[in-house]
Protein backbone atom coordinates (compact mmCIF):
# COMPACT_ATOMS: atom_id res chain seq x y z
CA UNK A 1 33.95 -15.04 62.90
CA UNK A 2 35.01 -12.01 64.60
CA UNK A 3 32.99 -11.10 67.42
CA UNK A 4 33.43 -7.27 67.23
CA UNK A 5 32.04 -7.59 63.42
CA UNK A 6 28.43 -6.67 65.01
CA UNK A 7 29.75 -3.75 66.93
CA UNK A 8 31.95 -2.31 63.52
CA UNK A 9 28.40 -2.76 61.60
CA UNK A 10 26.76 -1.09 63.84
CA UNK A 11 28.99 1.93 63.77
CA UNK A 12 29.66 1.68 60.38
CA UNK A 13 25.41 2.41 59.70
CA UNK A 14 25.58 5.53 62.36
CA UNK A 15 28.53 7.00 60.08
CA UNK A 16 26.70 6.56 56.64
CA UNK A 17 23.35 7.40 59.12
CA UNK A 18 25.17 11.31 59.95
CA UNK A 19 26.47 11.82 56.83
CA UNK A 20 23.72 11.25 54.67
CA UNK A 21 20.59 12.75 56.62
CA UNK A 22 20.68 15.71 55.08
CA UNK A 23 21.38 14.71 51.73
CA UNK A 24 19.07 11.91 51.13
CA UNK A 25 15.95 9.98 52.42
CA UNK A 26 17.12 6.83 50.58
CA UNK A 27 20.49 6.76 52.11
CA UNK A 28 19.41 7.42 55.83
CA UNK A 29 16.99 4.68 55.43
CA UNK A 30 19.38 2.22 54.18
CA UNK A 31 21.76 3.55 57.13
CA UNK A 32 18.58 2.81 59.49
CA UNK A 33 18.16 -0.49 57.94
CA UNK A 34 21.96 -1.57 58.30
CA UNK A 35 21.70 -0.43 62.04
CA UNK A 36 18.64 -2.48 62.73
CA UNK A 37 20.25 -5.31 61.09
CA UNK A 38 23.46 -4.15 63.65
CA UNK A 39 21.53 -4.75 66.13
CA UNK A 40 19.62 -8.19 65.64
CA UNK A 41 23.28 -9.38 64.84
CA UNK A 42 24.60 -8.43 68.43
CA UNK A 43 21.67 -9.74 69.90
CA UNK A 44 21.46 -13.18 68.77
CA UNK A 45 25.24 -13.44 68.85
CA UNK A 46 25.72 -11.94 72.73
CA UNK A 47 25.76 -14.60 74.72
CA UNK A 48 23.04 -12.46 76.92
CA UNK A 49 20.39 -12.69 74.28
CA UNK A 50 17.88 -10.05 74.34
CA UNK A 51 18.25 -9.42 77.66
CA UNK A 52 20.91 -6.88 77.21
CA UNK A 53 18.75 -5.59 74.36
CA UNK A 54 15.69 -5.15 76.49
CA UNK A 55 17.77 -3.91 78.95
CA UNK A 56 18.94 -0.79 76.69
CA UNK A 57 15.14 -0.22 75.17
CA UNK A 58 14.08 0.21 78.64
CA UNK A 59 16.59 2.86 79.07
CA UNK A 60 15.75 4.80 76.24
CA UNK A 61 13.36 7.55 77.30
CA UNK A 62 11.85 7.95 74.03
CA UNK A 63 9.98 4.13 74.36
CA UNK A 64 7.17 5.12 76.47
CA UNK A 65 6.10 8.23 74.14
CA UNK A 66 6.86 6.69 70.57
CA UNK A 67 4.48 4.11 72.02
CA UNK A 68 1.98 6.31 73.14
CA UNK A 69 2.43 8.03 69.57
CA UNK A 70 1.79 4.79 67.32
CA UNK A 71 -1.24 4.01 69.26
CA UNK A 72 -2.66 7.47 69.09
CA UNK A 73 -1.96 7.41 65.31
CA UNK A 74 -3.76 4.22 64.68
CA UNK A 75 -6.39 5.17 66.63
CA UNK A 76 -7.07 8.11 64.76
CA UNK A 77 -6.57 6.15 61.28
CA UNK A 78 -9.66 3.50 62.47
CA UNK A 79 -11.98 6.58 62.42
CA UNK A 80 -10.07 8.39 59.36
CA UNK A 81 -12.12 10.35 56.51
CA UNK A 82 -9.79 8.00 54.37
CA UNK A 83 -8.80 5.11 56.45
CA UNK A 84 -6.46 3.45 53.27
CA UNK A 85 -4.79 6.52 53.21
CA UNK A 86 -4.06 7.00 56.73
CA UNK A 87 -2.97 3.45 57.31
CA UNK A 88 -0.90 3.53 54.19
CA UNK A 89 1.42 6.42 55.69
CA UNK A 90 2.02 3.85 58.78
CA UNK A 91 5.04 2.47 57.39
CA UNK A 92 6.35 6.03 57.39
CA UNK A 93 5.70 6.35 60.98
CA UNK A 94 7.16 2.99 61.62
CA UNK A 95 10.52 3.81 59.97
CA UNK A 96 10.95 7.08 61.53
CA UNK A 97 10.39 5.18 65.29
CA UNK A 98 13.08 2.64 64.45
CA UNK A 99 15.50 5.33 63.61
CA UNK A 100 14.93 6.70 67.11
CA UNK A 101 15.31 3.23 68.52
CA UNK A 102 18.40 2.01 66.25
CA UNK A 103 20.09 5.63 67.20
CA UNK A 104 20.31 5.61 70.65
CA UNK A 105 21.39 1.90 70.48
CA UNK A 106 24.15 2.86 67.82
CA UNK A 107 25.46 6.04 69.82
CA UNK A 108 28.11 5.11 72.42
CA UNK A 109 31.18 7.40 74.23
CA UNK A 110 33.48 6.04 71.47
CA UNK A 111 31.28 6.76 68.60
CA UNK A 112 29.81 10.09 69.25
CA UNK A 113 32.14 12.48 68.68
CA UNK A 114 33.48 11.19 65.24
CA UNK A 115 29.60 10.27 64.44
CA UNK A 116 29.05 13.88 64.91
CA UNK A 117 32.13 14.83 62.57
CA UNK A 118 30.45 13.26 59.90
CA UNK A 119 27.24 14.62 60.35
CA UNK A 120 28.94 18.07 60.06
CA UNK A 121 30.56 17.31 56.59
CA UNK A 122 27.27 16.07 54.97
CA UNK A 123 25.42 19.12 56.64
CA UNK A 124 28.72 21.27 54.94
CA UNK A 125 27.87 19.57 51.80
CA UNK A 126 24.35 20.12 51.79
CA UNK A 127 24.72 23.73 52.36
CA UNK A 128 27.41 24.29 49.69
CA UNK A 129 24.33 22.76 47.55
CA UNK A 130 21.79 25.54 48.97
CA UNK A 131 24.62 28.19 48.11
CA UNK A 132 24.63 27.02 44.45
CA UNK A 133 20.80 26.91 43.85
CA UNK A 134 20.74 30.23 45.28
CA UNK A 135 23.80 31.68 43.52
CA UNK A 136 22.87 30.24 40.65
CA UNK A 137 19.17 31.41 40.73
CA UNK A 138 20.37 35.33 41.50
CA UNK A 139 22.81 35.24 38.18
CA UNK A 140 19.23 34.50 35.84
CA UNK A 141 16.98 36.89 38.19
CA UNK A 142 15.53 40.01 36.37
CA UNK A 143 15.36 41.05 40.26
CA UNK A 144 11.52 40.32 40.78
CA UNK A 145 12.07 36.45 42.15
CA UNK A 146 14.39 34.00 42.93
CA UNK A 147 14.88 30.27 43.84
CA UNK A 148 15.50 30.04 47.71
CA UNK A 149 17.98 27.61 48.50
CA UNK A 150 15.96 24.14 49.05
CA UNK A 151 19.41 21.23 49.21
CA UNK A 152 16.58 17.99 48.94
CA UNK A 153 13.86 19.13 50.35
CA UNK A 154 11.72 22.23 50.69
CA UNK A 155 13.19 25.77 51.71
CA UNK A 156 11.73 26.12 54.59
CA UNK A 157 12.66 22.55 55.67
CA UNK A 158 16.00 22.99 54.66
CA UNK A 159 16.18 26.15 56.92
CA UNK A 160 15.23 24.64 59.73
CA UNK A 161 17.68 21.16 59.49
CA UNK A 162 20.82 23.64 58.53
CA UNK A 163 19.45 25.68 61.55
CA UNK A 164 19.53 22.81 63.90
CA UNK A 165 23.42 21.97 62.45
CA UNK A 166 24.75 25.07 62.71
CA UNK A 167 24.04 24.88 66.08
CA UNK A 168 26.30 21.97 66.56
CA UNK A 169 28.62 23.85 64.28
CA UNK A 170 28.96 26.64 66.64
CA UNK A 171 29.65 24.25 69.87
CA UNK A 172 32.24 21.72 68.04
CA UNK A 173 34.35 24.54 66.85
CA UNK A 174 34.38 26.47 70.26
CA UNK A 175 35.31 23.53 71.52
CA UNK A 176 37.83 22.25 69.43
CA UNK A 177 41.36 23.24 69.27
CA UNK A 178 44.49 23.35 66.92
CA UNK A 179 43.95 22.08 63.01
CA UNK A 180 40.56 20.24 64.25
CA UNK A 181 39.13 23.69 64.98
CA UNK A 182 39.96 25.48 61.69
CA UNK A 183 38.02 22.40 59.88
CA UNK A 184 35.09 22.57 61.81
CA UNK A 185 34.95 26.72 61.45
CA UNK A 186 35.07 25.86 57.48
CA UNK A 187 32.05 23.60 58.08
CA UNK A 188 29.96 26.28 59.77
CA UNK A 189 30.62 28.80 57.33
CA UNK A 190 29.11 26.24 54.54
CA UNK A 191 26.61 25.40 57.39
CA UNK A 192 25.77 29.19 57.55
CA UNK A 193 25.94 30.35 54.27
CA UNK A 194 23.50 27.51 53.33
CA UNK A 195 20.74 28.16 56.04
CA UNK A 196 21.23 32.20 54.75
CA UNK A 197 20.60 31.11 51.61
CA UNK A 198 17.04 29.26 52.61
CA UNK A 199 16.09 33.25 53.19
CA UNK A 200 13.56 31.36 55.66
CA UNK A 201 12.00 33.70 58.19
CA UNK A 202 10.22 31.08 60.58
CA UNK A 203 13.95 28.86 61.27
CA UNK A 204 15.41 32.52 61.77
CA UNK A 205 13.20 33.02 64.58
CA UNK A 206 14.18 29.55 65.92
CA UNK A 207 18.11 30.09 65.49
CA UNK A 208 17.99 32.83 66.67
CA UNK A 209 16.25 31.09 69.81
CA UNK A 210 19.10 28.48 69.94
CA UNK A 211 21.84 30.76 69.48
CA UNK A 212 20.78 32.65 72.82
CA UNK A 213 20.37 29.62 74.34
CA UNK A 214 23.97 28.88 73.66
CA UNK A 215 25.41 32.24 74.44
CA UNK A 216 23.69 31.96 77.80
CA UNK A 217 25.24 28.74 78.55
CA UNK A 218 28.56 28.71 76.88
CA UNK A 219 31.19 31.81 77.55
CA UNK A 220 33.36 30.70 75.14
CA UNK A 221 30.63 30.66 71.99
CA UNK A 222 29.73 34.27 72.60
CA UNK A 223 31.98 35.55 69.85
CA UNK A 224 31.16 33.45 67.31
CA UNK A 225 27.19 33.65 68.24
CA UNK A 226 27.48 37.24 68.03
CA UNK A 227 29.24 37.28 64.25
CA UNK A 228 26.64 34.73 63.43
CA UNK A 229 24.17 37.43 64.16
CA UNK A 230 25.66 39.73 62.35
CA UNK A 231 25.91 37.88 59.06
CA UNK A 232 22.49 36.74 59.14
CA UNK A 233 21.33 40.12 59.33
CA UNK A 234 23.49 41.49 56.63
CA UNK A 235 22.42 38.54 54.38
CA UNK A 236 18.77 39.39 54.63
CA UNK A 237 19.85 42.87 54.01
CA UNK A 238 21.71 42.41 50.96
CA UNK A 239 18.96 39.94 49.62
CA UNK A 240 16.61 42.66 50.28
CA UNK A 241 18.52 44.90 48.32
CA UNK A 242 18.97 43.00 45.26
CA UNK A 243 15.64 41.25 45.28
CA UNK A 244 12.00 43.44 45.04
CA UNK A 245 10.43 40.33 46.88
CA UNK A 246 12.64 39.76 49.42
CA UNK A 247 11.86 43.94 50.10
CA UNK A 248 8.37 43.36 50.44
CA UNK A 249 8.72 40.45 52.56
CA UNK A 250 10.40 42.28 55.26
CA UNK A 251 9.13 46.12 54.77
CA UNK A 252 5.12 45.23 54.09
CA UNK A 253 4.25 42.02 56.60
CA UNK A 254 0.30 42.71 55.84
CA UNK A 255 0.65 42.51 52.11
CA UNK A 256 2.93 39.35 52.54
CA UNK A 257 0.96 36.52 51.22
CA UNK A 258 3.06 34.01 53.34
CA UNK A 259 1.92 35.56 56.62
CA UNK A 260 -1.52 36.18 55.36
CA UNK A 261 -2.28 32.48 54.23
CA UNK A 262 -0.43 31.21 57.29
CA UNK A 263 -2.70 33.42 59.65
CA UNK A 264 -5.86 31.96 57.45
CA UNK A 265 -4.28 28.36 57.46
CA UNK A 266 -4.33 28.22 61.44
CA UNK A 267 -7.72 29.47 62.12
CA UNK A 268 -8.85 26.43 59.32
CA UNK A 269 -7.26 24.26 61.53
CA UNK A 270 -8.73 25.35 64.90
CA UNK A 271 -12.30 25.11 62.83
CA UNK A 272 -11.16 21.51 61.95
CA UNK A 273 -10.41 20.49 65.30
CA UNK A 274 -13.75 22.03 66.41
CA UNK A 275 -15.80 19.81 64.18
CA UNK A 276 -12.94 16.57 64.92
CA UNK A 277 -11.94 16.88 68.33
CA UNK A 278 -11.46 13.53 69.22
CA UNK A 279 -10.07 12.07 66.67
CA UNK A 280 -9.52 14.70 63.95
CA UNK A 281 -10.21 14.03 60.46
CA UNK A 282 -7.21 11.01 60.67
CA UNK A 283 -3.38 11.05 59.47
CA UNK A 284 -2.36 12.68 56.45
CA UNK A 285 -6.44 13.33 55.74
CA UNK A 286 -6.81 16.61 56.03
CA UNK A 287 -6.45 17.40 52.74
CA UNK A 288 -10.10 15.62 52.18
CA UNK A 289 -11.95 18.72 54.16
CA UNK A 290 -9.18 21.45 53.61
CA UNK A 291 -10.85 23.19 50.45
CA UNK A 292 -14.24 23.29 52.79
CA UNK A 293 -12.67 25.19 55.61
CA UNK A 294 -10.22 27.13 53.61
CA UNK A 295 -11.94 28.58 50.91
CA UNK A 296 -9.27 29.54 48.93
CA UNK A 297 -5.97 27.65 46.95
CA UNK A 298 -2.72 27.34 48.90
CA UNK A 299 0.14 26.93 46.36
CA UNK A 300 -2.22 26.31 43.49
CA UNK A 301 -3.83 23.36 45.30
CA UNK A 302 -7.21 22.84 46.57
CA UNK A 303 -6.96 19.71 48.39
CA UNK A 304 -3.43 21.23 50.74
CA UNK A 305 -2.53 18.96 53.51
CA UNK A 306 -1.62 21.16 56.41
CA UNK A 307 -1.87 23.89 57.97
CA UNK A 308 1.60 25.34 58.92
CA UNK A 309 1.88 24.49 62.20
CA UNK A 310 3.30 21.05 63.80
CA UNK A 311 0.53 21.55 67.05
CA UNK A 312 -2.59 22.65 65.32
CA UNK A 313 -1.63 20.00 62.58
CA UNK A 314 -1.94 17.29 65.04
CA UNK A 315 -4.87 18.71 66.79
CA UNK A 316 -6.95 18.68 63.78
CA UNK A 317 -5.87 15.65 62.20
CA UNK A 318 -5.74 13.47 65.35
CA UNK A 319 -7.93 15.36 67.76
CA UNK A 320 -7.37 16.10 71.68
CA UNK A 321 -5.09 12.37 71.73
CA UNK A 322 -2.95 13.37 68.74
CA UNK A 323 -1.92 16.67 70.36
CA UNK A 324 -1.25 14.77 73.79
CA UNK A 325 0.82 12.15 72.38
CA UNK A 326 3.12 14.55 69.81
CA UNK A 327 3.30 17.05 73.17
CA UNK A 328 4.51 14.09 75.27
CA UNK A 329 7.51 12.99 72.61
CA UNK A 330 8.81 16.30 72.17
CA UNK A 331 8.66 16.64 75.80
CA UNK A 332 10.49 13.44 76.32
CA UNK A 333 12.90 14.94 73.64
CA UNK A 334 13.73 18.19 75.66
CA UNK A 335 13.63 16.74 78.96
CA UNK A 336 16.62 13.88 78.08
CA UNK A 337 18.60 16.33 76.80
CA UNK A 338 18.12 19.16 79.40
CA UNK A 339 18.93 16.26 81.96
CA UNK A 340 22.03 15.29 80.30
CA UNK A 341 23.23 19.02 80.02
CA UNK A 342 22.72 19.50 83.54
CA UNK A 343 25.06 16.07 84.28
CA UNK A 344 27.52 16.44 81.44
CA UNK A 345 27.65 19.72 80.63
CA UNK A 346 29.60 19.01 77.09
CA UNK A 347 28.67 20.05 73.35
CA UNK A 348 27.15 17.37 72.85
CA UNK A 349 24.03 18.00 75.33
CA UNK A 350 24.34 21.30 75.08
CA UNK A 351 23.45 20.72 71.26
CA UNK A 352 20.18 19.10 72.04
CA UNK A 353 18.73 21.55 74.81
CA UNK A 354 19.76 24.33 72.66
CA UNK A 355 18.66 23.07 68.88
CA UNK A 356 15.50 21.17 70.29
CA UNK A 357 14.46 24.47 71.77
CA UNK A 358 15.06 26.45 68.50
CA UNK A 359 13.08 23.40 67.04
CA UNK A 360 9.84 23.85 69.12
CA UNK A 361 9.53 27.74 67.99
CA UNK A 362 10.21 26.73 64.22
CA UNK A 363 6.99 24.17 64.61
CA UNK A 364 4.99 27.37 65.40
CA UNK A 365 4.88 28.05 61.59
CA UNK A 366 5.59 24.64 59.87
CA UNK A 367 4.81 21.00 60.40
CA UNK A 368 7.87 19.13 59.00
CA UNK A 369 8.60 17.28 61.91
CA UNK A 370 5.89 14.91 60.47
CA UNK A 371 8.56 14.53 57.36
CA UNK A 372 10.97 11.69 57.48
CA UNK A 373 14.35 13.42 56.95
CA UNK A 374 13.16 16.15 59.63
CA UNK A 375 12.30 13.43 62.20
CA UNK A 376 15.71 11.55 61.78
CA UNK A 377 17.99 14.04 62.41
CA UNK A 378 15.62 15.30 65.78
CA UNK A 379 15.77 11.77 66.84
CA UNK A 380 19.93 11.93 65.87
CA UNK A 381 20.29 14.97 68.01
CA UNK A 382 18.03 13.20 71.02
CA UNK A 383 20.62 10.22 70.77
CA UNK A 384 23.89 12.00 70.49
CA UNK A 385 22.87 14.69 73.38
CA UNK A 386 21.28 12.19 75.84
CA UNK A 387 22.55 9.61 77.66
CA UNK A 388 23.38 7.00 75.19
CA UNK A 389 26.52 4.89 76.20
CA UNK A 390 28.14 7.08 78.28
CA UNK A 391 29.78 5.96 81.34
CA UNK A 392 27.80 6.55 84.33
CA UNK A 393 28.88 9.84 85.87
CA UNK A 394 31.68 10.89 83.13
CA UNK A 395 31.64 13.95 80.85
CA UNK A 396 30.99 13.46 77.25
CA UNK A 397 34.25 13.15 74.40
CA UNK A 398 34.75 17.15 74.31
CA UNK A 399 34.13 19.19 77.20
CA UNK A 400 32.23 22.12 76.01
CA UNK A 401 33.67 24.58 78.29
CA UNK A 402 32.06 26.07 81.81
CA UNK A 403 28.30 27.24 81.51
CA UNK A 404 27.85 31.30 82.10
């Protein structure tokens, strides 16, 4: 049997992995699965057993938190309003922590930049999908309302994952050069014109975020960060033009319904947490008390199940330990790649200290870190940005240019 069969597996899963996790929940799973599988392979066939495995789980800096994280969310499922309901979400939480662990294991020096490659054609092909639902929901508008563009999951969700790629967008093709580098600017213009189309306010705010982040650290970005700027704002423009909602959106904020229930959402949640505050009403059980704290229907629905915001979410679902252990794993996410930007200094880490950053202001106004697809491709921007398989003191595959 050939001995590198493990290792081609392996890859093979972080290829269909980046290509697929913005496309499909089924297909990243089966990716995650394949991995996993990847990596039992390689361990029982190394002649170093699990130690070598151990040996790379103890380097990954997201082991300690995810930890942390599990326990905290069984915890709070013991004392849940709806125990069966919390516990029955586990598996959820299970799958999304073996992504994290099965992507830093798959990401190596040799894979990375060709993993990322593909990652940027499904995220292309995902926003030529939000162009089409929006294009194609503008051509039957009477001009009163419109379909935002939504690719496989919600709008808003889909604003903030094509927010996160564009960012990676921006960095591969300032990096790139010759033939290579008139691909990749094709990608971020599908990239782009599909996060326009989400017309999502909150993953504006975050872009926007990330995009300063990388025109502070990267010279050669600064043109394209500042044309990216200008289309987004022209886009909004024209949308506001053609549609009367999209007007009222941006010209009356205290008539905006969106702001309003958000703003009434939040302080539901603080009253939750008040009356839960150790271990909240339990995981995914909100929606048991929601209609008695928030007296009024959010999208038709009594019984919602969050309240718009990743840090009050977790404070009133899982109390004062919930909000600990979600604060330590996103700080575990920052930190590994703020300390691999500061040693490597390529597109690759740049990517992760700029997009996670964005990430943390979008969370202000949404909670869909707690979905599956949203969680993989954080956890796929942690791997490919940190410190996975790179040789000790070496730059990353593409140099991303000097910092400002």
């Amino acid at each position: 049997m050939d001995k590198a069969l493990p290792d081609r597996t392996l890859r093979a899963g972080l290829y269909f992995f980046a290509a697929a996790c913005l496309l499909s929940i089924t297909l990243s799973e089966a990716a995650i699965l394949l991995m996993a599988a990847a990596v039992v392979w390689k361990t029982f066939a190394s002649p170093e057993g699990f130690r070598r495995t151990a040996s790379e789980l103890n380097q990954n800096p997201l082991v300690f938190p995810l930890t942390v994280y599990l326990v905290s969310y069984v915890f709070s499922s013991i004392f849940s309003l709806d125990p069966h309901l919390s516990f029955s979400r586990l598996n959820t939480e299970l799958m999304k922590v073996l992504a994290a662990l099965t992507l830093f294991h798959a990401v190596s020096n040799g894979s990375r930049q060709k993993a990322v490659r593909w990652f940027l054609a499904g995220a292309a092909a995902a926003g030529l999908m939000g162009v089409w639902q929006l294009t194609s929901s503008l051509l039957r508008s009477s001009g009163t309302s419109l379909v935002r563009a939504y690719g496989a999951m919600h709008a808003v969700s889909y604003g903030e994952v094509m927010a996160l790629a564009a960012v990676m967008a921006v960095l591969a093709a300032t990096a790139a050069r010759g033939r290579a580098r008139g691909l990749l600017q094709a990608l971020l213009a599908c990239i782009f014109a599909g996060f326009c189309a989400s017309l999502s306010r909150g993953p504006a705010l975050g872009l926007i975020l990330s995009l300063g982040v990388v025109f502070a650290l990267i010279r050669e970005a600064r043109k394209t960060v500042l044309v990216l700027f200008s289309v987004l704002l022209l886009a909004f423009a024209a949308t506001a033009v053609q549609n009367k909602a999209s007007r009222e959106r941006v010209t009356d904020i205290k008539k905006d319904y969106t702001v309003n229930v958000r703003f009434s959402m939040w302080h539901s949640g603080l009253r939750i947490f008040r009356d839960y505050p150790l271990t909240g009403t339990g995981p995914y059980a909100l929606r048991r008390v929601f209609n008695y704290y928030h007296h009024q229907p959010v999208d038709n629905k009594i019984d919602f199940q969050d309240v718009h915001d990743l840090y009050l979410q977790h404070l009133a679902e899982s109390g004062l330990p919930g909000l600990f252990a979600l604060l330590l794993l996103l700080y575990a996410l920052l930190r590994s790649s703020a300390k691999s930007f500061l040693e490597y200094r390529d597109v690759y880490s740049a990517w992760g200290l700029a997009a996670l950053a964005g990430f943390l202001v979008m969370m202000i106004t949404d909670s869909s870190f707690d979905l599956p697809l949203t969680a993989f491709l954080v956890y796929f921007i942690a791997a490919v940005s940190g410190k996975a398989g790179r040789p000790g003191g070496a730059g990353g595959d593409a140099p991303a240019g000097p910092s400002a």
